[in-house]
Protein backbone atom coordinates (compact mmCIF):
# COMPACT_ATOMS: atom_id res chain seq x y z
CA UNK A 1 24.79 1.18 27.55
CA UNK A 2 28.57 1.80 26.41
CA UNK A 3 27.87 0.35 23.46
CA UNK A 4 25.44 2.40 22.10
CA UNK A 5 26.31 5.56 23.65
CA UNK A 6 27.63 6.90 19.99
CA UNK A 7 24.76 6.22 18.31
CA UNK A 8 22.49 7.75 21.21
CA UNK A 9 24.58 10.89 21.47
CA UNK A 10 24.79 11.13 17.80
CA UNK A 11 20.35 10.58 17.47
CA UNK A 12 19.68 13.19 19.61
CA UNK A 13 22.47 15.66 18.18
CA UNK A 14 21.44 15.17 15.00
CA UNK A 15 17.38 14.95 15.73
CA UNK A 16 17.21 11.74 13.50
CA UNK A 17 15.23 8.50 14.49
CA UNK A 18 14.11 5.43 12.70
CA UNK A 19 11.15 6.45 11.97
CA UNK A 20 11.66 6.09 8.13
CA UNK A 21 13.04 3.07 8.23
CA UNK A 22 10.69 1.55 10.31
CA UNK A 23 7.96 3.06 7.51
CA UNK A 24 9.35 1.21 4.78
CA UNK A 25 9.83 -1.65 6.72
CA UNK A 26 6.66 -2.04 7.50
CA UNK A 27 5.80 -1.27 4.00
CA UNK A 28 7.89 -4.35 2.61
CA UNK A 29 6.51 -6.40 5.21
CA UNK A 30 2.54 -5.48 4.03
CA UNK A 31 3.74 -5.86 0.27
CA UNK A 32 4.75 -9.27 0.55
CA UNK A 33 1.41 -10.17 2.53
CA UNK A 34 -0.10 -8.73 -0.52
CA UNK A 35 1.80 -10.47 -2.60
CA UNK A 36 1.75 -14.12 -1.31
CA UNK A 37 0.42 -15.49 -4.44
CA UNK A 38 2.50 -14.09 -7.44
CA UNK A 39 4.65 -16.59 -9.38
CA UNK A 40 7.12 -14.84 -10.05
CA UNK A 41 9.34 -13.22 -7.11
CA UNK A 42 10.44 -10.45 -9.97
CA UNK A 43 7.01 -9.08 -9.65
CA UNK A 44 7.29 -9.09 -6.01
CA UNK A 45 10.46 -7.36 -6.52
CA UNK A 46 8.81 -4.61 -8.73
CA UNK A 47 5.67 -4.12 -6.62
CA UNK A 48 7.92 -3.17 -3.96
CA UNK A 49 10.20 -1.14 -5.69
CA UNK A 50 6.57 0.90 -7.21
CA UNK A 51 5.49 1.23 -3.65
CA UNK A 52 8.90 2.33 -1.67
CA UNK A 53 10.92 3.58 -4.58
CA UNK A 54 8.86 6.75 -4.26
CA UNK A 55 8.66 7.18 -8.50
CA UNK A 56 4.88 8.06 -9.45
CA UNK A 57 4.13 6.83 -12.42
CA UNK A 58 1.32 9.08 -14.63
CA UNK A 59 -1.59 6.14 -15.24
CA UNK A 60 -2.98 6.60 -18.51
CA UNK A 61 -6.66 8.26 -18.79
CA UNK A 62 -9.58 7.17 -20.80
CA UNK A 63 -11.29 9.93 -23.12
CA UNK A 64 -14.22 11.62 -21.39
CA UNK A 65 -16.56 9.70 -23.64
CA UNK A 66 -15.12 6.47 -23.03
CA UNK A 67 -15.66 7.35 -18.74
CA UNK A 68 -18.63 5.54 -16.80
CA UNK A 69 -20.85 7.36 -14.97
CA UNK A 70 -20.24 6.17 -11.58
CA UNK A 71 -23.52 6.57 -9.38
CA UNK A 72 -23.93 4.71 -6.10
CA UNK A 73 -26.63 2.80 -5.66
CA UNK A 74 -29.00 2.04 -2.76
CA UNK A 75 -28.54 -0.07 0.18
CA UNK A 76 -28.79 -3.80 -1.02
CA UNK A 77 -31.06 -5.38 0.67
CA UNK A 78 -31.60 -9.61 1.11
CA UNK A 79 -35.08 -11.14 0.66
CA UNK A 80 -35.90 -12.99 3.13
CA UNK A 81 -35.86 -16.68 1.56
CA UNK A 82 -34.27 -15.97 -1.44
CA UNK A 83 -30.56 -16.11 -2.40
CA UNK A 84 -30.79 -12.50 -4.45
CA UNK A 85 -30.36 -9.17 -4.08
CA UNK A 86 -32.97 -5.95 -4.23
CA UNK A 87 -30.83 -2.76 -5.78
C-alpha cells in the first residue's frame, strides 16, 4: 500500500489510467499472433509499427474502369451427394 501510494494519489489527481497502454498492448500481443509465420522478424517489426504507430498511409486506388463490380451472390447451397456448390 505505501508503496504505491504516489502513483495512486498521482492517477486519480491527474484522471490518467492505463487504459492506453493496456490498448496497445494488447494490440502487439494480437499482431504477433497474426504474425506467427513471417520470416523475417523486420516485418513483424513493421506490421506493428503500421498498426500502433498511428501513421495512415493513403493506399493507392485503381481507375474507375479498372474497379469490379462487387455484387453478392446467393446463399451457396451443397447438393446433397455431390462435393460442389449451387451459386
Amino acid at each position: 500500500m505505501h508503496r504505491r501510494f504516489c502513483g495512486i494519489v498521482t492517477a486519480v489527481r491527474f484522471d490518467i489510467g492505463n487504459g492506453r497502454v493496456e490498448a496497445i498492448n494488447n494490440k502487439v500481443k494480437v499482431t504477433v499472433r497474426m504474425g506467427y509465420g513471417f520470416k523475417n522478424v523486420d516485418n513483424l517489426v513493421a506490421l506493428l509499427m503500421l498498426r500502433c504507430g498511428g501513421c495512415k498511409p493513403a493506399l493507392p486506388e485503381r481507375p474507375a474502369k479498372e474497379r469490379k463490380c462487387s455484387k453478392r451472390r446467393g446463399k451457396r447451397t451443397m447438393r446433397e451427394g455431390s462435393g460442389s456448390f449451387l451459386g
